[in-house]
N, C-alpha and C. Protein backbone atom coordinates (compact mmCIF):
# COMPACT_ATOMS: atom_id res chain seq x y z
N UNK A 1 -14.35 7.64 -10.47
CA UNK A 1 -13.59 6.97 -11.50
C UNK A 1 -12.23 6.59 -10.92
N UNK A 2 -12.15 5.48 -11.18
CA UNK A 2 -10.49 4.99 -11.17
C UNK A 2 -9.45 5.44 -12.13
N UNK A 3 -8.15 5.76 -11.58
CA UNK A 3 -7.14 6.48 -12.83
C UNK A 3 -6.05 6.34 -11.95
N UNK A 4 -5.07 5.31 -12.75
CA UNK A 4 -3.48 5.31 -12.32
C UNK A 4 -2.77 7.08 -12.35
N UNK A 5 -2.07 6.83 -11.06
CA UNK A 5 -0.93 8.06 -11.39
C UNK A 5 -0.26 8.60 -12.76
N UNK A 6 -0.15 7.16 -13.12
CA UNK A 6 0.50 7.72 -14.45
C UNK A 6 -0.24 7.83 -15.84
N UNK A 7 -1.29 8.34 -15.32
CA UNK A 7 -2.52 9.16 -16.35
C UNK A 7 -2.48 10.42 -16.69
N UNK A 8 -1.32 10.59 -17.18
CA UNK A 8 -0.91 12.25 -16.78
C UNK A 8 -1.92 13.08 -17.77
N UNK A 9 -2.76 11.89 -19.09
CA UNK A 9 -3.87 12.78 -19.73
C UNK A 9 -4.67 13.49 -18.92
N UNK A 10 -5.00 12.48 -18.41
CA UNK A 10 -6.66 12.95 -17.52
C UNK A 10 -5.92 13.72 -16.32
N UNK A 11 -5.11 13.47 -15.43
CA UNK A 11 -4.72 14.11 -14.26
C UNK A 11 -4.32 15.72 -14.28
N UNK A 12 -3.76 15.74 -15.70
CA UNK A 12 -3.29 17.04 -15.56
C UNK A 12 -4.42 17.88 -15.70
N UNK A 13 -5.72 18.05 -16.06
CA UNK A 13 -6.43 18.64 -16.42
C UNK A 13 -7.52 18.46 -14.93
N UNK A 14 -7.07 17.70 -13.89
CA UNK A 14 -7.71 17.53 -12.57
C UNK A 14 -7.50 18.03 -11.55
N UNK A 15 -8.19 18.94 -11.14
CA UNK A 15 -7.55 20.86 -10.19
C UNK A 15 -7.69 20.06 -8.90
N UNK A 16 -8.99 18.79 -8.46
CA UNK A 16 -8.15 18.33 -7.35
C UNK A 16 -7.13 17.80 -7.40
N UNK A 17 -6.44 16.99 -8.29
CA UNK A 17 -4.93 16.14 -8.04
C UNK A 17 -3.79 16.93 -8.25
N UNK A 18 -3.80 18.22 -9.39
CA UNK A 18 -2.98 18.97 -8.76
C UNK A 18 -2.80 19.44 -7.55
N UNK A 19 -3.61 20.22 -7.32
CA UNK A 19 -3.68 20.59 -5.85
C UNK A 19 -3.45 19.57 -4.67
N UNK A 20 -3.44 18.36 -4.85
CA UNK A 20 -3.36 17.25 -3.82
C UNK A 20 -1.34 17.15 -4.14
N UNK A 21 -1.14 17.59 -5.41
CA UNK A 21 0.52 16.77 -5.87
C UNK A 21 1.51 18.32 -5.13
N UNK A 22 0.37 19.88 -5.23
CA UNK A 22 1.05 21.03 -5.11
C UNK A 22 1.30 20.89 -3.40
N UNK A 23 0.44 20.22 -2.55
CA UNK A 23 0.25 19.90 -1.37
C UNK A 23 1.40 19.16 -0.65
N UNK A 24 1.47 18.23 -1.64
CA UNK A 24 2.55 17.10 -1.28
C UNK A 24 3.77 17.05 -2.15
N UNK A 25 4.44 17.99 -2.88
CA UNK A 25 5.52 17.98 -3.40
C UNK A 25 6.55 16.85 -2.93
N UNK A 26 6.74 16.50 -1.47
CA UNK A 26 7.96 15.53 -1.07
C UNK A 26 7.80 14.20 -1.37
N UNK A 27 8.24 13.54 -1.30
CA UNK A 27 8.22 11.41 -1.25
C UNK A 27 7.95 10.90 0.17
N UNK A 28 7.54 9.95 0.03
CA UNK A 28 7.26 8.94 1.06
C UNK A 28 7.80 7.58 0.58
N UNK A 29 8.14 7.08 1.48
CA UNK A 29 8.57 5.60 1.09
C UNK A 29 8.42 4.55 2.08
N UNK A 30 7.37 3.35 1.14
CA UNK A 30 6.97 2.16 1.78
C UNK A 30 7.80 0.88 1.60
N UNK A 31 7.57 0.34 1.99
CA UNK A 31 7.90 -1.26 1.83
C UNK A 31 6.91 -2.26 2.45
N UNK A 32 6.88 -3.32 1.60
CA UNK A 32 5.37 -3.90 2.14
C UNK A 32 6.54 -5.76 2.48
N UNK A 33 6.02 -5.99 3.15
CA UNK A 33 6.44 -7.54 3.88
C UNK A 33 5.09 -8.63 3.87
N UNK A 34 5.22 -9.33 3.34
CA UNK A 34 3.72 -10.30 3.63
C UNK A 34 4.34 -11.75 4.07
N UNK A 35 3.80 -12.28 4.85
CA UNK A 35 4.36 -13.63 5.50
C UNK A 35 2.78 -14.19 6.45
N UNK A 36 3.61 -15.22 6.63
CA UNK A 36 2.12 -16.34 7.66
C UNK A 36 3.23 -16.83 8.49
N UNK A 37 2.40 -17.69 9.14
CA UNK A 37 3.07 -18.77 10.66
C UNK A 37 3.72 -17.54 11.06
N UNK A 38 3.87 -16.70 11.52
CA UNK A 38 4.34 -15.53 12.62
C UNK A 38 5.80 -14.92 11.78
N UNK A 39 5.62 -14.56 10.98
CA UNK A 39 6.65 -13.65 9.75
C UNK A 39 7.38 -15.39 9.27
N UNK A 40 7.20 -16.20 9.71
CA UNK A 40 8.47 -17.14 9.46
C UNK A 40 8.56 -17.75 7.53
N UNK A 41 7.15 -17.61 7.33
CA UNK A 41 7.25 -18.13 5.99
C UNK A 41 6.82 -17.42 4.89
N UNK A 42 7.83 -16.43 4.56
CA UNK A 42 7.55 -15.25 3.04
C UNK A 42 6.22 -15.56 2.52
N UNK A 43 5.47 -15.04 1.82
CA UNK A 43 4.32 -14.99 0.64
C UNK A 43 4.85 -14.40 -0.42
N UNK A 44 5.19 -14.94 -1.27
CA UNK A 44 5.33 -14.47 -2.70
C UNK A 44 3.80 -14.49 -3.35
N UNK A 45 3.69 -13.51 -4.44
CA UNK A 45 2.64 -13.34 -5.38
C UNK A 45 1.46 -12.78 -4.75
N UNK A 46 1.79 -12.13 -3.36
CA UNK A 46 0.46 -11.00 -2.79
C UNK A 46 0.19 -9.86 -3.68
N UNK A 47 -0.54 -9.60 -4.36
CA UNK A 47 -0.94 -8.50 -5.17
C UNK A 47 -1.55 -7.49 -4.23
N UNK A 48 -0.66 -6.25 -4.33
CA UNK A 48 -0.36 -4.67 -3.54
C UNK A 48 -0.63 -3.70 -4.05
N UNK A 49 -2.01 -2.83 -4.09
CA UNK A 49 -2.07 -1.77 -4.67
C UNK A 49 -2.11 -0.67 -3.59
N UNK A 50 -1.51 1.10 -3.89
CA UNK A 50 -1.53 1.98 -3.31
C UNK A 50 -2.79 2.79 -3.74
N UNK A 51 -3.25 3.41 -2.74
CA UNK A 51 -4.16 4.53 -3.88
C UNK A 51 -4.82 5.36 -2.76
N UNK A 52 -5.28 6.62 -3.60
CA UNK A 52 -6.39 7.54 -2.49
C UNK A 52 -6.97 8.67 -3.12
N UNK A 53 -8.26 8.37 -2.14
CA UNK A 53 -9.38 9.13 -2.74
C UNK A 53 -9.00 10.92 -3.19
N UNK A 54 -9.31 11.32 -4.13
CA UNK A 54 -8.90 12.65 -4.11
C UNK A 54 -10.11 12.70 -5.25
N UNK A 55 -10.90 14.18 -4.72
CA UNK A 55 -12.33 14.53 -5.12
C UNK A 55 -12.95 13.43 -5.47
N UNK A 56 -13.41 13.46 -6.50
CA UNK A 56 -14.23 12.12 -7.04
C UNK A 56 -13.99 11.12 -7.71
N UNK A 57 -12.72 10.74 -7.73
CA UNK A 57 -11.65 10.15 -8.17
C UNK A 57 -10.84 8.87 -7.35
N UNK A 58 -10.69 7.71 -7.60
CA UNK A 58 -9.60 7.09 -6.82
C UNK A 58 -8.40 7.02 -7.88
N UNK A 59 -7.11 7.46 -7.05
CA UNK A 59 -5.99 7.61 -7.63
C UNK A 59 -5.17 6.26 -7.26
N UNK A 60 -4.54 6.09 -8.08
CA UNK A 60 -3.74 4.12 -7.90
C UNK A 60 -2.88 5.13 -7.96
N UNK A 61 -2.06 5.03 -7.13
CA UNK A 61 -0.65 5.56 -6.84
C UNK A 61 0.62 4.55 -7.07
N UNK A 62 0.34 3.00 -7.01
CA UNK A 62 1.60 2.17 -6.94
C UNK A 62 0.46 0.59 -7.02
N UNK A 63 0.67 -0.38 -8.11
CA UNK A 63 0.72 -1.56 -8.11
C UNK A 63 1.83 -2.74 -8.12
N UNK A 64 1.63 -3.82 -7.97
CA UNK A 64 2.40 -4.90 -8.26
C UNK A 64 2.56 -6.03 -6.62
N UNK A 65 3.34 -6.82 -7.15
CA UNK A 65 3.33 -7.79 -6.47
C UNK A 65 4.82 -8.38 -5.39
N UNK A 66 4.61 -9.04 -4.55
CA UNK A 66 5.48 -9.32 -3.34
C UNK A 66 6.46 -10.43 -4.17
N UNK A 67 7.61 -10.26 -4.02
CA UNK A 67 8.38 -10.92 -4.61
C UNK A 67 8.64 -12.42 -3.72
N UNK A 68 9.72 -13.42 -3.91
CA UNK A 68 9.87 -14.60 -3.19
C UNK A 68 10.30 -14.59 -2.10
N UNK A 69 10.80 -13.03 -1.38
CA UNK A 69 10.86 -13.08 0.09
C UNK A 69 9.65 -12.15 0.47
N UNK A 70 8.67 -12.56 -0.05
CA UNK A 70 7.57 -11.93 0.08
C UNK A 70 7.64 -9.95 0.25
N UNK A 71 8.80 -9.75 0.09
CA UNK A 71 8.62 -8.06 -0.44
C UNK A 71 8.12 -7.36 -1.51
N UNK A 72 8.02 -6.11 -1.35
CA UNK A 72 8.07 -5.10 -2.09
C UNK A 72 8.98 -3.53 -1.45
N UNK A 73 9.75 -3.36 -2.14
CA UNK A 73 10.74 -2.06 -1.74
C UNK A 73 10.67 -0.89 -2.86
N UNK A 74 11.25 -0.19 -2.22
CA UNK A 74 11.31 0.91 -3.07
C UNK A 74 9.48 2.14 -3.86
N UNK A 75 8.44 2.01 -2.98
CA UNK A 75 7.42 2.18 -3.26
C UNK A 75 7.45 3.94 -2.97
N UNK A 76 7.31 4.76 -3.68
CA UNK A 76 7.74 6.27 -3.99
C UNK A 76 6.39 7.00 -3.71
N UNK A 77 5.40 7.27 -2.29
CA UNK A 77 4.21 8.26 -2.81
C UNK A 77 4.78 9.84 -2.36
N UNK A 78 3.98 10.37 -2.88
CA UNK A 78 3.59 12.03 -2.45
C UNK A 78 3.72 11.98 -1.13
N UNK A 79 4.39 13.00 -0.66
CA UNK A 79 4.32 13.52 0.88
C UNK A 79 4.31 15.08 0.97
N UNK A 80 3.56 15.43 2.01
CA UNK A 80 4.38 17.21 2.17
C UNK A 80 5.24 17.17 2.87
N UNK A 81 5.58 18.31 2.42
CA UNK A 81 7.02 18.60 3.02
C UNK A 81 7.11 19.12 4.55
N UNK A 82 8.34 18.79 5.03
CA UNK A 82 8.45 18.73 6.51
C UNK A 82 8.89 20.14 6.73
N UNK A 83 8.09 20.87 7.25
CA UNK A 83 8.17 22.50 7.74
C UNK A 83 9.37 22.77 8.25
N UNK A 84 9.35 22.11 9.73
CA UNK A 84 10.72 22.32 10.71
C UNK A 84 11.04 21.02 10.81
N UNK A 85 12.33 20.99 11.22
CA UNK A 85 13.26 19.77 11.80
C UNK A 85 12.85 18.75 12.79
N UNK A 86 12.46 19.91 13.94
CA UNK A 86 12.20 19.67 15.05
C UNK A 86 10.42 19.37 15.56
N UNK A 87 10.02 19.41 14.34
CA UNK A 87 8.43 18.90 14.35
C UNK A 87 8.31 17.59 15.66
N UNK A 88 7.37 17.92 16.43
CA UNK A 88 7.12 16.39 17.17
C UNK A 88 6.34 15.18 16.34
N UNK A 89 5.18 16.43 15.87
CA UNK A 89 4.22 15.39 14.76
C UNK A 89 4.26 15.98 13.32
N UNK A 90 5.14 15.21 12.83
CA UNK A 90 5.20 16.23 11.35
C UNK A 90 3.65 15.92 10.30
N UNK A 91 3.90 16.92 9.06
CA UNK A 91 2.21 16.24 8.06
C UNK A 91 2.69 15.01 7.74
N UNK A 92 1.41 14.40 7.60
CA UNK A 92 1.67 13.13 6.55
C UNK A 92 0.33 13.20 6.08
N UNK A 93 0.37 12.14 4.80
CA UNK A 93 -1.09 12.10 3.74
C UNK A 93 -1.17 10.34 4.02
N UNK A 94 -2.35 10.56 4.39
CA UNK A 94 -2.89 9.09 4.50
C UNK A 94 -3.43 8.42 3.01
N UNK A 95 -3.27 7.50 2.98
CA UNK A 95 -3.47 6.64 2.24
C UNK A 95 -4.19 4.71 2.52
N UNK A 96 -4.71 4.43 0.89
CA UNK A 96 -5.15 2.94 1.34
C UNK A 96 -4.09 2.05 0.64
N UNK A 97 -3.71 1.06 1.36
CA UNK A 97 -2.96 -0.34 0.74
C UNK A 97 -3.87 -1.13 0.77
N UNK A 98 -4.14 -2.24 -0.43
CA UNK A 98 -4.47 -2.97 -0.52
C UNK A 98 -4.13 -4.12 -0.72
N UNK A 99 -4.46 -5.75 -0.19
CA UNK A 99 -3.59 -6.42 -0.43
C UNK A 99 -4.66 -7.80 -0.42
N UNK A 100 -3.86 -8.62 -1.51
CA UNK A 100 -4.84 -9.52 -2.18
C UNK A 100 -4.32 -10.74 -2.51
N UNK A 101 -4.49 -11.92 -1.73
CA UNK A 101 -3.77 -13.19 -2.32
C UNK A 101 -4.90 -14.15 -2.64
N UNK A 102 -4.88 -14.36 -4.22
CA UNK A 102 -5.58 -15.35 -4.59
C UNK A 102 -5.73 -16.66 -3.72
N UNK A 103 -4.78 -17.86 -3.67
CA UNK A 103 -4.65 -18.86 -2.88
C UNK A 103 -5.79 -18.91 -1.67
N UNK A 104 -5.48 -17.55 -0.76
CA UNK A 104 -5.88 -18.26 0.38
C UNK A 104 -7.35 -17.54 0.50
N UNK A 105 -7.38 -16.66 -0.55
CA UNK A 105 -8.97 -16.03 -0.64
C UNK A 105 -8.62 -14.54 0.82
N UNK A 106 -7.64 -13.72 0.54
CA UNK A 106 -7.21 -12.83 1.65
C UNK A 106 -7.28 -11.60 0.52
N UNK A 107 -8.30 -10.77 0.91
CA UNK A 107 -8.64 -9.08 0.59
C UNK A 107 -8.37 -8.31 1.49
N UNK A 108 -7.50 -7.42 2.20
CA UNK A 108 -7.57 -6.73 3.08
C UNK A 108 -6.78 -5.37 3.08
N UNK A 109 -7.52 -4.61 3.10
CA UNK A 109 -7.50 -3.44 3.18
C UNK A 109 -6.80 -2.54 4.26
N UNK A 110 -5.35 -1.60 4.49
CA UNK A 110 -4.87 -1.12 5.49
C UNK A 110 -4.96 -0.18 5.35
N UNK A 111 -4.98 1.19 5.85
CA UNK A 111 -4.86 2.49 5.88
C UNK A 111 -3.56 2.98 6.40
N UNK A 112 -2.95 3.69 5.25
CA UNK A 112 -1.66 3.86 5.93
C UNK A 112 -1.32 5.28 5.91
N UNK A 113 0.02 6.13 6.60
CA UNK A 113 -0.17 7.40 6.84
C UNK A 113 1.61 7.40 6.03
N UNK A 114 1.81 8.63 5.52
CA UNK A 114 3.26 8.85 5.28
C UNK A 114 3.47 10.42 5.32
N UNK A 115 5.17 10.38 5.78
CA UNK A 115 5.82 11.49 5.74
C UNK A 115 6.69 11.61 5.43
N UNK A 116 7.25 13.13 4.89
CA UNK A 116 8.23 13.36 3.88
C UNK A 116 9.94 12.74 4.33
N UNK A 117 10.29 12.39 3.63
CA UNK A 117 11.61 11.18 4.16
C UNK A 117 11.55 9.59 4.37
N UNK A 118 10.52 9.69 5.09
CA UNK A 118 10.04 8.77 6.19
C UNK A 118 10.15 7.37 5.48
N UNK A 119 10.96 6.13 5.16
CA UNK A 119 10.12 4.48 5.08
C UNK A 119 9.11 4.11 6.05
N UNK A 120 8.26 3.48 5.57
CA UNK A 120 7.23 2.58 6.44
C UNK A 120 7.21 1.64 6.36
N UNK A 121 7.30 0.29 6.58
CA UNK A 121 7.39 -1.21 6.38
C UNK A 121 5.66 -1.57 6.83
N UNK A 122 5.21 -1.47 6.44
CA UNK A 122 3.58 -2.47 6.00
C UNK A 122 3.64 -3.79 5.98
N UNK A 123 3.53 -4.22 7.03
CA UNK A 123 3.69 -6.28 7.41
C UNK A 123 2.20 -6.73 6.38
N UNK A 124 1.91 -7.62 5.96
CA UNK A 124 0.90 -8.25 5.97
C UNK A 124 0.55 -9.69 6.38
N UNK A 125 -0.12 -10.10 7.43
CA UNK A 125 0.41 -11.45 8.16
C UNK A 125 -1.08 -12.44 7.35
N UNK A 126 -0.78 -13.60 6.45
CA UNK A 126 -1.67 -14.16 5.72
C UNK A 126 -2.15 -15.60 6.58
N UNK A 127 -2.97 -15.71 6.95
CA UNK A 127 -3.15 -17.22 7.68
C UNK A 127 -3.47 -17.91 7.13
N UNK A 128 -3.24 -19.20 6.95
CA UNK A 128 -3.64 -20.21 5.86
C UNK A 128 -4.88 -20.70 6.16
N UNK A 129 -5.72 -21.06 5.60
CA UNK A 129 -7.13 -22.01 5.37
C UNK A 129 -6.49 -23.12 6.13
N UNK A 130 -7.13 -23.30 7.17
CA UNK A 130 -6.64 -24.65 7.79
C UNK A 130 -8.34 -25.81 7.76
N UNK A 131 -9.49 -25.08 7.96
CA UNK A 131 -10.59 -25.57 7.39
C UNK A 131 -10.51 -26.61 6.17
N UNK A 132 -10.20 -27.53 6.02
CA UNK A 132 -10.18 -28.70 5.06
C UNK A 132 -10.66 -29.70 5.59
N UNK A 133 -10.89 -30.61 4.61
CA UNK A 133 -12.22 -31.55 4.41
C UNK A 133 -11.21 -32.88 5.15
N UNK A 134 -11.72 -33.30 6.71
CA UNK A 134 -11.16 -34.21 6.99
C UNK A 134 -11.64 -35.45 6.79
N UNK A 135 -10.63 -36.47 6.79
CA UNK A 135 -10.76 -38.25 6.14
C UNK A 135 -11.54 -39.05 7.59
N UNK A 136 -11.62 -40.11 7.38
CA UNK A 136 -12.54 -40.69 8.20
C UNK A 136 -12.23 -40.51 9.56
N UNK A 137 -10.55 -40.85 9.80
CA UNK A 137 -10.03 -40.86 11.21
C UNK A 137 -10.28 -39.63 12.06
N UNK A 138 -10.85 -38.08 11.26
CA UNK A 138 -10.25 -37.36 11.70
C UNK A 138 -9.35 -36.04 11.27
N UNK A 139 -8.14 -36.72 10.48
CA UNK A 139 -6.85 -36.47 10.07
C UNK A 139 -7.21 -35.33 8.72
């Protein structure tokens, strides 16, 4: 079953997602970038969902969409917490981004990892349909 984070009916009564939230008490923080022609030209209106599997469940952790410089900031998931300072490889909880632009017919799916503190910037590079129906010359 699918169930937003902020299902706190159903979630609270779900011994895996507690246990996944008692796990990860800290934040993570993303930012997602979507652009084409080699970052040069923003995508506005990429539709961005966060989410991850926990028991039998997919959890939507974060929706919405890339604004006119094709961002999204400020994206808040679960992280555990960072033991020592001096960690080389600290935990992180992996997760899926998803990302979806009507226009150019682009579904694609990233797997992403986070840790407690940590921003991640998530590029998404969109290539345009250049496949169109050419006129007699060619052109």
């Amino acid at each position: 079953m699918t169930i937003k984070s902020t299902d706190t009916k159903l979630l609270n009564n779900d011994v895996d997602y507690q246990t996944f939230i008692s796990n990860n008490p800290s934040k993570a923080f993303v930012k997602v970038r979507a652009s084409s022609i080699n970052e040069a030209l923003p995508i506005k209106d990429v539709s961005v969902s966060i989410s991850k599997e926990i028991g039998n469940n997919t959890i939507i952790f974060f929706e919405g969409k890339t604004d006119e410089s094709g961002m999204i900031n400020d994206i808040t998931l679960p992280a555990p917490i960072r033991v020592k300072t001096n960690e080389e490889v600290p935990e992180f909880t992996k997760y899926n981004l998803n990302a979806t632009y009507q226009k150019e017919n682009f579904n694609k799916t990233y797997p992403i990892s986070v840790c407690c503190g940590v921003t991640i910037l998530q590029h998404i590079n969109i290539t345009p349909n250049i496949y169109q129906e050419r006129n007699y010359y060619g052109y």
